[in-house]
Protein backbone atom coordinates (compact mmCIF):
# COMPACT_ATOMS: atom_id res chain seq x y z
CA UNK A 1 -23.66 -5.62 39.10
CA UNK A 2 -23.34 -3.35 35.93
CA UNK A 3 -22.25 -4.57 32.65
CA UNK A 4 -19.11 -2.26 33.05
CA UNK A 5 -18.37 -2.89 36.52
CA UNK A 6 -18.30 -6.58 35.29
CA UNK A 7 -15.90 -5.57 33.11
CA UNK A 8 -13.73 -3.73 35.41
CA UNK A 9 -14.11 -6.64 37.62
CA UNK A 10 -12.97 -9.55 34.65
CA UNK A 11 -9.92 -7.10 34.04
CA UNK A 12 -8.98 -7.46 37.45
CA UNK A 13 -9.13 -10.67 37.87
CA UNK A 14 -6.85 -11.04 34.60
CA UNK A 15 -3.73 -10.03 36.28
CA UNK A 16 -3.63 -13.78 37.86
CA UNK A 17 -3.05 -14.68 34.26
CA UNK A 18 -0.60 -12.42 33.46
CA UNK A 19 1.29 -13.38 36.34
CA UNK A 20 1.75 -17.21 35.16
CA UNK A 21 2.77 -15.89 31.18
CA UNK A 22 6.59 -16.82 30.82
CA UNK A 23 8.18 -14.02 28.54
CA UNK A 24 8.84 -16.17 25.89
CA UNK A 25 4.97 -16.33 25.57
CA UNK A 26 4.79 -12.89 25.98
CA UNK A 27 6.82 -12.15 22.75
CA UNK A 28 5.89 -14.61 20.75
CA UNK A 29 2.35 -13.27 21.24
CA UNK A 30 3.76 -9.46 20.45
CA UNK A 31 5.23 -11.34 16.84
CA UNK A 32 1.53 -12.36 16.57
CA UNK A 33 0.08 -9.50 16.85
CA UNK A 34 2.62 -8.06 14.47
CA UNK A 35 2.12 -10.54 11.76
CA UNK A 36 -1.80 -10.46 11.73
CA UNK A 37 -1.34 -6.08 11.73
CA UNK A 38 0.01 -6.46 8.39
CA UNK A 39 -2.30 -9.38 7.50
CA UNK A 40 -5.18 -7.52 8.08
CA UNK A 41 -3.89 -4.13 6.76
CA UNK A 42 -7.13 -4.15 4.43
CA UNK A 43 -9.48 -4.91 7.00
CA UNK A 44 -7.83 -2.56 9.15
CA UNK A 45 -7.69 0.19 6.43
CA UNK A 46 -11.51 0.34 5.40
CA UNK A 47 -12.97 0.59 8.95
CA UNK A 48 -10.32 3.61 9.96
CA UNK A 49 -12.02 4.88 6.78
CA UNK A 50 -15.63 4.62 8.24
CA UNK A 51 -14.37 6.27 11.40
CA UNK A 52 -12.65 9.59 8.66
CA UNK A 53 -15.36 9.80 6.99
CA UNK A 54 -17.00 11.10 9.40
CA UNK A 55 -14.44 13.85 10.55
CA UNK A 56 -13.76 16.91 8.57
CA UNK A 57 -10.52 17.05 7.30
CA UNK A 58 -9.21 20.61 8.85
CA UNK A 59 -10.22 19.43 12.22
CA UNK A 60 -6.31 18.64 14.20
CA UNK A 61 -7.47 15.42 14.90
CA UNK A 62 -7.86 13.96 11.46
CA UNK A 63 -4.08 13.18 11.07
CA UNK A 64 -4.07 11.33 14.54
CA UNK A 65 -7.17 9.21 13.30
CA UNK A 66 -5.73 8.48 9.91
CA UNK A 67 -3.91 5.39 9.33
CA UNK A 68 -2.48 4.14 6.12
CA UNK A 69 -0.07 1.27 5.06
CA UNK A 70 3.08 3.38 5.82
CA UNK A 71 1.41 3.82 9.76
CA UNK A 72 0.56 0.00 10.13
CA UNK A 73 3.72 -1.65 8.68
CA UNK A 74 5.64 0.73 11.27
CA UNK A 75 3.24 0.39 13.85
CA UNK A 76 3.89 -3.64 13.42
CA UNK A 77 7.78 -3.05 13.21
CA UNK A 78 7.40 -1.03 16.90
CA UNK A 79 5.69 -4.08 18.12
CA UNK A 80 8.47 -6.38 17.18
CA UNK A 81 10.83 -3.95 18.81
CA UNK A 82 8.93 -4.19 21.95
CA UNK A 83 8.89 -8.30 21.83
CA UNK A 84 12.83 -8.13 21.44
CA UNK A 85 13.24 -6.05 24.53
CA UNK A 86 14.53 -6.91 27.70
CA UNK A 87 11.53 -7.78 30.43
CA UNK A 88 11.48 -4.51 32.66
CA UNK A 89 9.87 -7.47 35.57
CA UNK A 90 12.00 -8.68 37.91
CA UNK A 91 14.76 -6.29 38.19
CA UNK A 92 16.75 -6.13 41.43
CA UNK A 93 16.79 -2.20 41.67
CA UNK A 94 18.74 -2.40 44.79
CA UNK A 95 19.44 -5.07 47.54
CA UNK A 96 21.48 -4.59 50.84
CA UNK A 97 22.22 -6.82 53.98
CA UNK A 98 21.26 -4.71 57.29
CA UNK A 99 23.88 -5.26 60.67
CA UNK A 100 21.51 -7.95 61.69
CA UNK A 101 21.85 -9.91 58.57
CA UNK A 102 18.32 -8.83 57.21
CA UNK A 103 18.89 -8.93 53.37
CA UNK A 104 16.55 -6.29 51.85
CA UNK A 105 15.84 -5.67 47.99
CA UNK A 106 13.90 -3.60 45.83
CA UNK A 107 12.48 -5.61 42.75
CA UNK A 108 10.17 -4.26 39.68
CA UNK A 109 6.70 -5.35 39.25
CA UNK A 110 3.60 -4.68 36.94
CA UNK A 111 1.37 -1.65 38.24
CA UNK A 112 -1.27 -4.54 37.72
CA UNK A 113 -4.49 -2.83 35.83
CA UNK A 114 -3.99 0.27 34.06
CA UNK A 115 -6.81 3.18 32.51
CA UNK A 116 -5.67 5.01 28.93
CA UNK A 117 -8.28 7.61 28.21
CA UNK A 118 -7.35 8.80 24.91
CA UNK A 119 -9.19 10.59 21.74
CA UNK A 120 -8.80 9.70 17.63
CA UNK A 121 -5.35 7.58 18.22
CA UNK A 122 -6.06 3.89 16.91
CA UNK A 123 -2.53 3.82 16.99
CA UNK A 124 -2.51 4.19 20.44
CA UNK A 125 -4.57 1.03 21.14
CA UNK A 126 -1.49 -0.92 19.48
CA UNK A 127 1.15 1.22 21.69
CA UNK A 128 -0.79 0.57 24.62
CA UNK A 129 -1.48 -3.54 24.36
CA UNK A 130 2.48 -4.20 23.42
CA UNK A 131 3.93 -1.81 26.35
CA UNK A 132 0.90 -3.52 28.87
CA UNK A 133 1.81 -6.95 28.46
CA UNK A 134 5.47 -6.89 27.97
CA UNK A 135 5.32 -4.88 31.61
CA UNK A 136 2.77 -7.36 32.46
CA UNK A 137 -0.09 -5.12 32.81
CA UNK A 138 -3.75 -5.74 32.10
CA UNK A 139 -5.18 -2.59 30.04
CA UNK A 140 -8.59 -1.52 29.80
CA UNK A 141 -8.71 1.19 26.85
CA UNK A 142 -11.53 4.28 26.64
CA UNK A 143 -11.09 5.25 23.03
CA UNK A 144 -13.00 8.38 22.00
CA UNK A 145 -15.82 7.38 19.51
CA UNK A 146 -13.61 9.04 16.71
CA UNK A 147 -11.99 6.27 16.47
CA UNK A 148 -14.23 3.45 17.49
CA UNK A 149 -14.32 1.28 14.46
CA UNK A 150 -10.57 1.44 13.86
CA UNK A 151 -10.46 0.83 17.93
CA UNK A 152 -12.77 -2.45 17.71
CA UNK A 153 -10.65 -4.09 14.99
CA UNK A 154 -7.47 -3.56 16.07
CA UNK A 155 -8.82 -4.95 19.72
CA UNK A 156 -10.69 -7.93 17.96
CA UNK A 157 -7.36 -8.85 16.25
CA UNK A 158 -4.90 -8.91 19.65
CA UNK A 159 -8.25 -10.83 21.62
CA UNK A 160 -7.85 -13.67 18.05
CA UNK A 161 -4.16 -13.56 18.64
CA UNK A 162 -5.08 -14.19 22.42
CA UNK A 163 -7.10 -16.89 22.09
CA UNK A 164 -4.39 -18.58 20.15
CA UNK A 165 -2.18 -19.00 23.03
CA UNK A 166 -5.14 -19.65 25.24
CA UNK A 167 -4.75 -16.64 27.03
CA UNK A 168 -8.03 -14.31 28.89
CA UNK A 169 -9.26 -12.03 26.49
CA UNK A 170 -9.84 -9.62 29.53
CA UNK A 171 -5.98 -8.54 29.73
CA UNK A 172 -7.10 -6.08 27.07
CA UNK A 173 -10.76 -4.65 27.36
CA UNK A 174 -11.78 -1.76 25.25
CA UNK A 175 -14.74 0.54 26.77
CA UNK A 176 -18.22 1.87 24.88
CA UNK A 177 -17.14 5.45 24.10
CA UNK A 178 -19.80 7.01 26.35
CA UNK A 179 -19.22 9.90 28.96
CA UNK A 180 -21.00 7.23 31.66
CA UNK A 181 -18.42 4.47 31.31
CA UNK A 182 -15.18 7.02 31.69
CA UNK A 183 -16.78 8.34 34.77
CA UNK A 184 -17.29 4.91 36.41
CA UNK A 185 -13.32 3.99 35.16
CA UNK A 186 -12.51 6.96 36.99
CA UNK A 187 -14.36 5.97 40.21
CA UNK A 188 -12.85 2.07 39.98
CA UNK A 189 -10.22 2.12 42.72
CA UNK A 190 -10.73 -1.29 43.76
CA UNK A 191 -10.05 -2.50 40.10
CA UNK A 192 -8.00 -0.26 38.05
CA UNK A 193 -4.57 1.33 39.65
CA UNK A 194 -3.32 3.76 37.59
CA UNK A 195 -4.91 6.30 34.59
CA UNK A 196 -2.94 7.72 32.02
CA UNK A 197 -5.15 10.17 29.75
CA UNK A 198 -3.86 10.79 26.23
CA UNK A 199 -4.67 13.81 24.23
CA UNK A 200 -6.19 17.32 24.61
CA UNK A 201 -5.70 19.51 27.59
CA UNK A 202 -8.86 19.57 28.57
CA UNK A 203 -9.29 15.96 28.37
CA UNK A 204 -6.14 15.99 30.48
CA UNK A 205 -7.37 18.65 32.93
CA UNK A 206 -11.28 16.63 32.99
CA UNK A 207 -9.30 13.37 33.74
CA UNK A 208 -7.23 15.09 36.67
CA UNK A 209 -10.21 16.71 38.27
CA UNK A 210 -12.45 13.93 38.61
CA UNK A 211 -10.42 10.73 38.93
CA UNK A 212 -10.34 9.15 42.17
CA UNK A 213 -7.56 6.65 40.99
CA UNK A 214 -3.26 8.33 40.31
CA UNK A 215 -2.91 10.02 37.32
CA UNK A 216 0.25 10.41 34.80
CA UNK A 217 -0.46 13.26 32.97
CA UNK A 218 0.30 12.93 29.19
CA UNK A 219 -0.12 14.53 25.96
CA UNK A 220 -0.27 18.19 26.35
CA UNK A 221 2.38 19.91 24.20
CA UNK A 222 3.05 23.43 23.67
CA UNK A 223 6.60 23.95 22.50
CA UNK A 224 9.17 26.65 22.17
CA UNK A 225 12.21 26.96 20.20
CA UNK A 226 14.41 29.93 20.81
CA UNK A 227 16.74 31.70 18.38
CA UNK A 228 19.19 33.01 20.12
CA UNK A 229 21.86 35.43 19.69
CA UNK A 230 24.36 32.81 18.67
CA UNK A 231 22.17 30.48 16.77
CA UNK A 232 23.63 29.20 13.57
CA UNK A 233 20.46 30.21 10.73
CA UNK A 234 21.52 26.94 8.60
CA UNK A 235 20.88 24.60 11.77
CA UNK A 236 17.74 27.11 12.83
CA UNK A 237 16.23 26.86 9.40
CA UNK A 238 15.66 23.35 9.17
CA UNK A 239 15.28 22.53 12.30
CA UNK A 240 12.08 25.08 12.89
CA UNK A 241 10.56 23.91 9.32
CA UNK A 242 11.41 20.18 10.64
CA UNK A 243 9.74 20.67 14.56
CA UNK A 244 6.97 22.87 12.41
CA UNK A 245 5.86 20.67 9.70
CA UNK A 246 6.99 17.44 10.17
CA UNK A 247 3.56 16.34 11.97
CA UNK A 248 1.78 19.25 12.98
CA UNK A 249 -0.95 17.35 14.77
CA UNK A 250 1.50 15.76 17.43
CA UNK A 251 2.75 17.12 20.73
CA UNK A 252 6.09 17.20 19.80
CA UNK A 253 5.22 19.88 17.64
CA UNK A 254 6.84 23.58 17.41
CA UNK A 255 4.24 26.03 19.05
CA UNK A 256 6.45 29.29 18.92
CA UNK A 257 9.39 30.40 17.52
CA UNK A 258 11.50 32.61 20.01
CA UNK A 259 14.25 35.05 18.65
CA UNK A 260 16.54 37.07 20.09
CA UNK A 261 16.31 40.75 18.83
CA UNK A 262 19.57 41.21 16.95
CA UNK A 263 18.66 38.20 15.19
CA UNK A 264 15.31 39.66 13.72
CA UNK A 265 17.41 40.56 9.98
CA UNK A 266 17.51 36.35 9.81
CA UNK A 267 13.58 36.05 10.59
CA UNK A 268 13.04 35.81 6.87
CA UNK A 269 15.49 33.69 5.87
CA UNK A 270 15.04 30.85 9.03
CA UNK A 271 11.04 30.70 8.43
CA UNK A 272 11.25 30.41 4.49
CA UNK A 273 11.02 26.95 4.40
CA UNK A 274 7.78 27.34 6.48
CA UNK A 275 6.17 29.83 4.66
CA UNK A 276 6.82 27.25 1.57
CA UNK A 277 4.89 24.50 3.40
CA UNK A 278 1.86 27.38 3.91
CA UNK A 279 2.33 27.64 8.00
CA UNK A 280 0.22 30.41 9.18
CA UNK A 281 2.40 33.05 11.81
CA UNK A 282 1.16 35.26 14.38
CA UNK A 283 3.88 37.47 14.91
CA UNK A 284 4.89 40.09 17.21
CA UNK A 285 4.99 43.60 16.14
CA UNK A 286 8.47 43.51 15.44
CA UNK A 287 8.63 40.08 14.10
CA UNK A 288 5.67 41.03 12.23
CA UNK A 289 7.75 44.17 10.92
CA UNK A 290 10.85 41.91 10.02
CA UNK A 291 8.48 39.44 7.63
CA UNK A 292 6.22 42.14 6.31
CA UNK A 293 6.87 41.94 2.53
CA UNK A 294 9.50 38.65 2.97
CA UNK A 295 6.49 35.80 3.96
CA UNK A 296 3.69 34.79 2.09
CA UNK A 297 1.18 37.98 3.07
CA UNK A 298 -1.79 35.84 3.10
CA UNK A 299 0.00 33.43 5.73
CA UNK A 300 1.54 36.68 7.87
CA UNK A 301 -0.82 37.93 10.71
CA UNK A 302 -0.49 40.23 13.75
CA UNK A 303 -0.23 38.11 17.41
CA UNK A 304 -2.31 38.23 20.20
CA UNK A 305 -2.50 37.11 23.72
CA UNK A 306 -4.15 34.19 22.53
CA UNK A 307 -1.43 33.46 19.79
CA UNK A 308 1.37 32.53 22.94
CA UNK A 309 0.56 29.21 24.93
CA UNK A 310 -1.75 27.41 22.57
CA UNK A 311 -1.12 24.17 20.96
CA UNK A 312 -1.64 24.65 17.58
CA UNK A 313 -1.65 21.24 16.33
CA UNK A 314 -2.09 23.01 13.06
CA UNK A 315 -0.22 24.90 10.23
CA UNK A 316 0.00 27.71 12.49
CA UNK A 317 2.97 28.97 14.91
CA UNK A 318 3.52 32.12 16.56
CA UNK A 319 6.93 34.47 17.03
CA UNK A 320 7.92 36.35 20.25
CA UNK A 321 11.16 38.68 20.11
CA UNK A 322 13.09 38.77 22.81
CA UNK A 323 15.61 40.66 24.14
CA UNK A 324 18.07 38.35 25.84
CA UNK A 325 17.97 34.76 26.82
CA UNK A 326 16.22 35.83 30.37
CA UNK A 327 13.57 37.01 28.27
CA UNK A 328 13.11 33.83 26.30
CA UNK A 329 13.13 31.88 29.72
CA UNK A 330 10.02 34.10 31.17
CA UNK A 331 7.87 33.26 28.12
CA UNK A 332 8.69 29.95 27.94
CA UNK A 333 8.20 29.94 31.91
CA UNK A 334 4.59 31.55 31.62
CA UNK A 335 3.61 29.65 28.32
CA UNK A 336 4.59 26.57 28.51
CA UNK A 337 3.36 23.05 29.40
CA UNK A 338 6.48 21.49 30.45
CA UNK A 339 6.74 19.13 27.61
CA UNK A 340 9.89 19.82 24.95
CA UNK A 341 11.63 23.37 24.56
CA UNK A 342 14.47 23.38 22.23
CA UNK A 343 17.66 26.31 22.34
CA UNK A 344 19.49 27.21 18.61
CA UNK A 345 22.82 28.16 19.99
CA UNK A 346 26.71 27.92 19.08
CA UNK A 347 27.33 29.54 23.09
CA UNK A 348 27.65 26.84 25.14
CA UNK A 349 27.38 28.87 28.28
CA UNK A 350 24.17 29.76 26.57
CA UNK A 351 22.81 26.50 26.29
CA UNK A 352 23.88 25.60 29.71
CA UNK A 353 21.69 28.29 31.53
CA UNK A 354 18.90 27.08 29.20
CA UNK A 355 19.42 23.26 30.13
CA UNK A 356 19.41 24.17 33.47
CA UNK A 357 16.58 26.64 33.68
CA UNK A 358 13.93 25.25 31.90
CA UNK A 359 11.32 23.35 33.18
CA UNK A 360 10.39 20.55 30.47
CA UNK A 361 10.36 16.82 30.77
CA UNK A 362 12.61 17.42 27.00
CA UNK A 363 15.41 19.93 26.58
CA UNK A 364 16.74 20.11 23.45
CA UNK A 365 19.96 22.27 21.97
CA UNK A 366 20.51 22.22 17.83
CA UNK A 367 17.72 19.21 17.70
CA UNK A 368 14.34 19.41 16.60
CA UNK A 369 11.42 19.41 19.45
CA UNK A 370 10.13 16.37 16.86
CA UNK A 371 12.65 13.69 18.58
CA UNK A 372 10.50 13.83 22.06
CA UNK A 373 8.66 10.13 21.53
CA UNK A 374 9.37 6.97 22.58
CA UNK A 375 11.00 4.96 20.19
CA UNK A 376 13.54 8.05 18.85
CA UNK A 377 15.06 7.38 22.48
CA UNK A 378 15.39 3.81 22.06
CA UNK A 379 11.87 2.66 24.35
CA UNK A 380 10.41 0.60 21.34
CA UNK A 381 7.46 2.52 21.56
CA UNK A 382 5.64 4.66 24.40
CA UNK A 383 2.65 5.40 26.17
CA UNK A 384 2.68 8.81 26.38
CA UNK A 385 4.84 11.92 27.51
CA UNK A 386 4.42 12.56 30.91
CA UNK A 387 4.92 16.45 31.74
CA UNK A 388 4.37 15.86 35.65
CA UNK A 389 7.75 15.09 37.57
CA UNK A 390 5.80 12.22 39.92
CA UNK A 391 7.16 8.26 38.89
CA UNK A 392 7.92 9.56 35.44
CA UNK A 393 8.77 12.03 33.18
CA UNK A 394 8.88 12.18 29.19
CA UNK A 395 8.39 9.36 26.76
CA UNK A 396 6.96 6.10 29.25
CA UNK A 397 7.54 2.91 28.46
CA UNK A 398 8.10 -0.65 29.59
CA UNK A 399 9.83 0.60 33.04
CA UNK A 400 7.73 3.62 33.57
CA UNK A 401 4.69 1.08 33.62
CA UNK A 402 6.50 -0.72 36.19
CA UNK A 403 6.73 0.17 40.41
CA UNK A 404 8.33 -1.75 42.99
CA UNK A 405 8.17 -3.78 45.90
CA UNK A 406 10.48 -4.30 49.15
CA UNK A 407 11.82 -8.61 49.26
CA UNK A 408 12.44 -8.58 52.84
CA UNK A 409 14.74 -12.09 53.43
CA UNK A 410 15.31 -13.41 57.36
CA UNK A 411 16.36 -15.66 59.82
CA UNK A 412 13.87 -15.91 62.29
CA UNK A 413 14.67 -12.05 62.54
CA UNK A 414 12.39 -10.89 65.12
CA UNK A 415 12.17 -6.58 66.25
CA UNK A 416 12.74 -5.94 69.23
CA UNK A 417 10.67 -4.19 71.86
């Protein structure tokens, strides 16, 4: 036996353990962990540094990597949310008594082992643990080697808090970042039920085509906001700056900016506050037309092909005109990854037909695309945004990491012939 398929095996077997953990335990371990992720903030700090200072700083993935004080001390405040939530085990999701006086119910339970694949996200290796054992799943964690000093002390500091409360250390297992020990996670059927990959689309698309284990595809965002005919430019203009620049290396994060055509005199005036905060556009010709001489010229450039359905994660957003709301509908249709699209609209019936047409796991009107994430809905935290419509869809949490199974209560019932 391999070193990893030890491991695979030792994280199976951990699940026996979880099963025993009263959720009192549970939470007061989630406090824990809490307490020692601002205790160790320094610690913490200077080996996310080691893992920066390798990266170059205009590479998209620096500002997922990065941590600072601000990052941990909410990081630690999510995992307290998580401990004060209700236990998403044990729910009677329905129960019925047949004619025969069979009583059937349907009651939540742990998937049992779950796969993250993700890239630079320590953070996610916090996000991950809390959801995991409050749902009373073991986790085993593939980090990208971005991130793999920040990765092994935020993993050595749950394992202390672990052995505190006498618990196996194998309920959490982080992976060596190497291409051989993803492929053999993704082979594991008898020990891991469920992946969820976190991050690029290719990663997403690699994880898809090879795993023999269910997938919940996460991560990929490319999102739309359209202008429409009856958008009010106050609400437009902060909300496109906000979904813009508020963290441009998330995937809640504006992609393109859609506007109706007899809206194109208010171009200017609705992207000001982005050209301020030095966000490159690729416009159409007549968007391009419309800013010409009223954006920053050296942040101004013509669109291509290549300018529509890419996730920018960047300083960068592109503009498609429009003429109607039909039209905004096909690009988004053609473009998009099913994640968060967003209508600016005082016409309700407009914002109907958009709520009902689009094809997103998040459908905003008057919002910013920035409130798709777990904990702005009220989950505590998440695990990901799932753009597939299998099990779950947007921000997972606690009960999308749980399934089900049938309680099947008789008599002596016996079927007949």
């Amino acid at each position: 036996m391999s070193g990893i398929e030890k491991i695979l095996v030792d994280a199976s077997a951990a699940r026996k353990s979880l099963n025993v953990l009263g959720p009192e335990t549970i939470d007061r371990i989630l406090e824990r962990v809490s307490e020692e992720t601002v205790n160790r903030m320094e610690f913490i700090l200077s080996e996310n540094a080691r893992d920066l200072a390798l990266m170059d700083k205009s590479n998209p993935l620096y500002d997922r990597l990065m941590l600072n004080e601000d990052r941990l001390r909410a990081i630690s405040s999510d995992i307290l949310k998580v401990a004060g939530m209700e236990s998403p085990l044990g729910q009677v999701l329905s129960e019925y008594t047949r004619p025969d006086g069979l009583a059937i119910s349907r009651i939540s339970v742990p998937f049992g082992v779950i796969g993250i694949i993700y890239e630079a996200r320590p953070n996610v290796t916090f996000d991950v643990f809390s959801l995991c054992l409050k749902s009373g799943n073991v986790c085993i964690l593939k980090g990208g080697s971005d991130a793999i000093n920040s990765n092994l002390a935020i993993v050595q500091l749950i394992k202390d808090v672990l052995a505190e409360f006498d618990v196996s250390q194998d309920i959490l297992t982080l992976l060596p970042p190497g291409r051989e020990e993803t492929s053999m996670l993704l082979k594991a059927r008898e020990y891991v039920d469920l992946i969820i990959p976190r991050g690029s689309r290719s990663l997403i698309d690699f994880v898809r085509a090879n795993s023999e284990i269910p997938v919940i595809e996460t991560g990929a965002g490319i999102c739309h906001t359209y202008f429409d005919e009856y958008g009010d430019r106050e609400k437009g203009r902060k909300i496109i700056h906000n979904a813009k620049t508020r963290r441009v290396s998330v995937c809640n994060a504006l992609d393109c900016l859609i506007i109706h055509e007899s809206r194109l005199a208010d171009l200017p005036y609705i992207t000001e506050l982005c050209g301020d905060s030095g966000v490159e556009v690729f416009a159409d010709n007549r968007a391009y037309e419309a800013l010409k001489g009223n954006y920053p010229p050296e942040l101004l450039r013509h669109a291509t092909e290549e300018s529509f359905g890419t996730e920018f994660l960047s300083l960068r957003m592109s503009v498609k005109t429009v003429r109607d709301i039909e039209g905004a509908l096909e690009h988004i249709e053609k473009y998009g990854s099913r994640h968060s699209e967003a209508i600016i609209s005082e016409d309700s019936g407009r914002t109907s037909v958009f709520f009902r047409q689009v094809d997103a796991s998040s459908v905003y009107s008057n919002a910013s695309t920035a409130f798709t994430d777990g904990g702005e809905f009220g989950l505590g935290a998440e695990i990901g945004i799932s753009t597939q419509k299998l099990h779950a869809r947007g921000p997972m949490a606690l009960r999308e990491l749980t399934t089900y199974k049938w309680i099947i209560r008789g008599e002596g019932h016996v079927r007949k012939p």
